[in-house]
C-alpha atoms as a PDB file:
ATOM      1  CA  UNK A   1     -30.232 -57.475  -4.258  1.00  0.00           C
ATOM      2  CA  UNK A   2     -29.590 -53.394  -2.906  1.00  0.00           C
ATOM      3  CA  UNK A   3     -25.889 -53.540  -4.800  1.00  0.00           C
ATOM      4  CA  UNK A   4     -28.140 -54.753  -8.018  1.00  0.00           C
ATOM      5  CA  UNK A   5     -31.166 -51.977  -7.160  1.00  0.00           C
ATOM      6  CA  UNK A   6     -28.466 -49.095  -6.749  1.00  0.00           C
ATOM      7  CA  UNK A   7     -26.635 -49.956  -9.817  1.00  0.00           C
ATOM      8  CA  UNK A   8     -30.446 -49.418 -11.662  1.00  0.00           C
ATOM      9  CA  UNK A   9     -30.697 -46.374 -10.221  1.00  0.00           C
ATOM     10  CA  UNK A  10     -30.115 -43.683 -12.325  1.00  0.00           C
ATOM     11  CA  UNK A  11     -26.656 -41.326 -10.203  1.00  0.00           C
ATOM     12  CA  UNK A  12     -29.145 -38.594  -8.152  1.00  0.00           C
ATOM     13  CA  UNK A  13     -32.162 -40.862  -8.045  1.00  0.00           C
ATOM     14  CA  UNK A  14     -33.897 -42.209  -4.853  1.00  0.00           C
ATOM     15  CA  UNK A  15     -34.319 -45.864  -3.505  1.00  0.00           C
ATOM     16  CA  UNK A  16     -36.757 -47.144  -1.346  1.00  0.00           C
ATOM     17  CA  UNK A  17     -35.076 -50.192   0.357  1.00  0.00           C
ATOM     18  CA  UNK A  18     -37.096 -52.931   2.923  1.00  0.00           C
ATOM     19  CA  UNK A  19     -36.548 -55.192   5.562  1.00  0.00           C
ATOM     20  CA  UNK A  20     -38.759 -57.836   7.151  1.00  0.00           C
ATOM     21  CA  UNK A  21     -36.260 -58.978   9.435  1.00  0.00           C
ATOM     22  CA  UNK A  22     -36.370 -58.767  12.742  1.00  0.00           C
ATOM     23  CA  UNK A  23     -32.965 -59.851  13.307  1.00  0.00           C
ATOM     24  CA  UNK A  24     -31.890 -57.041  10.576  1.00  0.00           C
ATOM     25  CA  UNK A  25     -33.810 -54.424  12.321  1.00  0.00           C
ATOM     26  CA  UNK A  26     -33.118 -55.151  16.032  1.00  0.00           C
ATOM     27  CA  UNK A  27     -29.379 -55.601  15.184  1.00  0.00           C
ATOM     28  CA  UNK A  28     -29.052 -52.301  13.770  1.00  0.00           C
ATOM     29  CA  UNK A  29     -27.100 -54.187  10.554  1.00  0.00           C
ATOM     30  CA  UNK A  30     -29.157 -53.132   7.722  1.00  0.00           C
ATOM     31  CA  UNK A  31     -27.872 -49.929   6.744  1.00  0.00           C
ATOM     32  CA  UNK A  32     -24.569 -51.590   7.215  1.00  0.00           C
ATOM     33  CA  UNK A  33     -25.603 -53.867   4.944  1.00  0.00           C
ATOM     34  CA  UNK A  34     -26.992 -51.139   2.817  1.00  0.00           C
ATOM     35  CA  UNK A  35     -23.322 -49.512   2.771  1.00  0.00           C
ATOM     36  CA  UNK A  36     -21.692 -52.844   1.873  1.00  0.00           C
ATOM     37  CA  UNK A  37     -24.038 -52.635  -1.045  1.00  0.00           C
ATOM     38  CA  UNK A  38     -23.267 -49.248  -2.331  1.00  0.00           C
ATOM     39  CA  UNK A  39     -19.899 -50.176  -1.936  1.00  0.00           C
ATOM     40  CA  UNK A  40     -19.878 -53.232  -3.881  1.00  0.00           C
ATOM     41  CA  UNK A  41     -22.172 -51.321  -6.873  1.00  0.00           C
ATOM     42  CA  UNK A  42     -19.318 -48.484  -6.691  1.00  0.00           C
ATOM     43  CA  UNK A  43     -22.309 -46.125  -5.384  1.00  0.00           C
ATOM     44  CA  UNK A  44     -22.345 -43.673  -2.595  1.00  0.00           C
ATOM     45  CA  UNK A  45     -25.801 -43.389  -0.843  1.00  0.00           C
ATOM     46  CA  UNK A  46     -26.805 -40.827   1.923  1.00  0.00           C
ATOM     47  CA  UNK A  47     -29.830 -41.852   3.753  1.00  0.00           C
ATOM     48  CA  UNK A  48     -32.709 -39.425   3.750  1.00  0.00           C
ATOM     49  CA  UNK A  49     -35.247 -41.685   6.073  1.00  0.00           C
ATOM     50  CA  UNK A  50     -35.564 -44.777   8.224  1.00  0.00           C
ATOM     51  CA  UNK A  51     -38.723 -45.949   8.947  1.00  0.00           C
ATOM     52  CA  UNK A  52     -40.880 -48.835  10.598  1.00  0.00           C
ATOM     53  CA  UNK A  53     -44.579 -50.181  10.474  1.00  0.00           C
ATOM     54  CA  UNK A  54     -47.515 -47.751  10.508  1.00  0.00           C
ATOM     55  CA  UNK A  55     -49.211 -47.272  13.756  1.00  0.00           C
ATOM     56  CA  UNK A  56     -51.867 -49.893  13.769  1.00  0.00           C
ATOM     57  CA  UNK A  57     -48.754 -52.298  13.742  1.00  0.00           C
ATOM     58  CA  UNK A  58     -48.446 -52.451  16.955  1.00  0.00           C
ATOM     59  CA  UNK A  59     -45.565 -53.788  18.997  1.00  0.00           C
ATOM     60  CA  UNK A  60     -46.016 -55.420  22.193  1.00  0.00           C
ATOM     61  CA  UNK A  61     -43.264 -55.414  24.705  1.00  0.00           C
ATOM     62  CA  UNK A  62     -42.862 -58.766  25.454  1.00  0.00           C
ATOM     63  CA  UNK A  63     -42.268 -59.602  21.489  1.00  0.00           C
ATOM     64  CA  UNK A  64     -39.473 -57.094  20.379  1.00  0.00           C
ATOM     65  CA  UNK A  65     -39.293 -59.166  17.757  1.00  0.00           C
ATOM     66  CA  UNK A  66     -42.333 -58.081  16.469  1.00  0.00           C
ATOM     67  CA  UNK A  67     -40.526 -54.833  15.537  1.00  0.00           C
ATOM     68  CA  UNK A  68     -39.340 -55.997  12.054  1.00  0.00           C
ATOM     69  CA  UNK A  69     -40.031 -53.942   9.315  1.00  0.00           C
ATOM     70  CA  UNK A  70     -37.797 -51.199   8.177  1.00  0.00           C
ATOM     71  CA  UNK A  71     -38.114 -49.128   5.089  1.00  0.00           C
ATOM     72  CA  UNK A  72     -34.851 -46.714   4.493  1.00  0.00           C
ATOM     73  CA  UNK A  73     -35.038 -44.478   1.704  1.00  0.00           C
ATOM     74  CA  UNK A  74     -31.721 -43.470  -0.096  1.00  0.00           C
ATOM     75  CA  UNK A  75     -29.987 -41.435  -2.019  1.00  0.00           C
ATOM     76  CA  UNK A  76     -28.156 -42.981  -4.548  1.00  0.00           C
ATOM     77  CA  UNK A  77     -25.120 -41.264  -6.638  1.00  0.00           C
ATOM     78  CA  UNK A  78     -21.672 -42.492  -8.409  1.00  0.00           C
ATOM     79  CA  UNK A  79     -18.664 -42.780  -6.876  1.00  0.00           C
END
């Protein structure tokens, strides 16, 4: 789905990519998943932001899996 959304993207533009996955976001593999992606769509992205929930999301210790939203803005350009 990001190789498909990158190839969209016009060279220069911006993409705002999400995860809901706890195992994505506590693993640290999403933005290597997110290079994979530009790789495969022949893209070269620079990340500009990583983010998670808002504040009244909050996270209680005992659940760190309750930490699984990530947002990562990119910037997308041709190889």
């Amino acid at each position: 789905v990001n190789s498909l959304a990158m190839r969209a993207v016009a060279p220069g533009g911006l993409l705002l990519t999400c995860t809901c996955s706890s195992a994505m976001t506590t693993s640290g593999d999403f933005l290597k998943v997110l290079d994979d992606a530009a790789a495969d769509a022949s893209r070269r992205i620079t990340v500009l932001r990583v983010a998670g929930a808002a504040a009244d999301h909050v996270l209680q210790p005992a659940f760190p899996e309750g930490a699984y939203l990530t947002a990562v803005l990119l910037h997308v350009e041709a190889l």
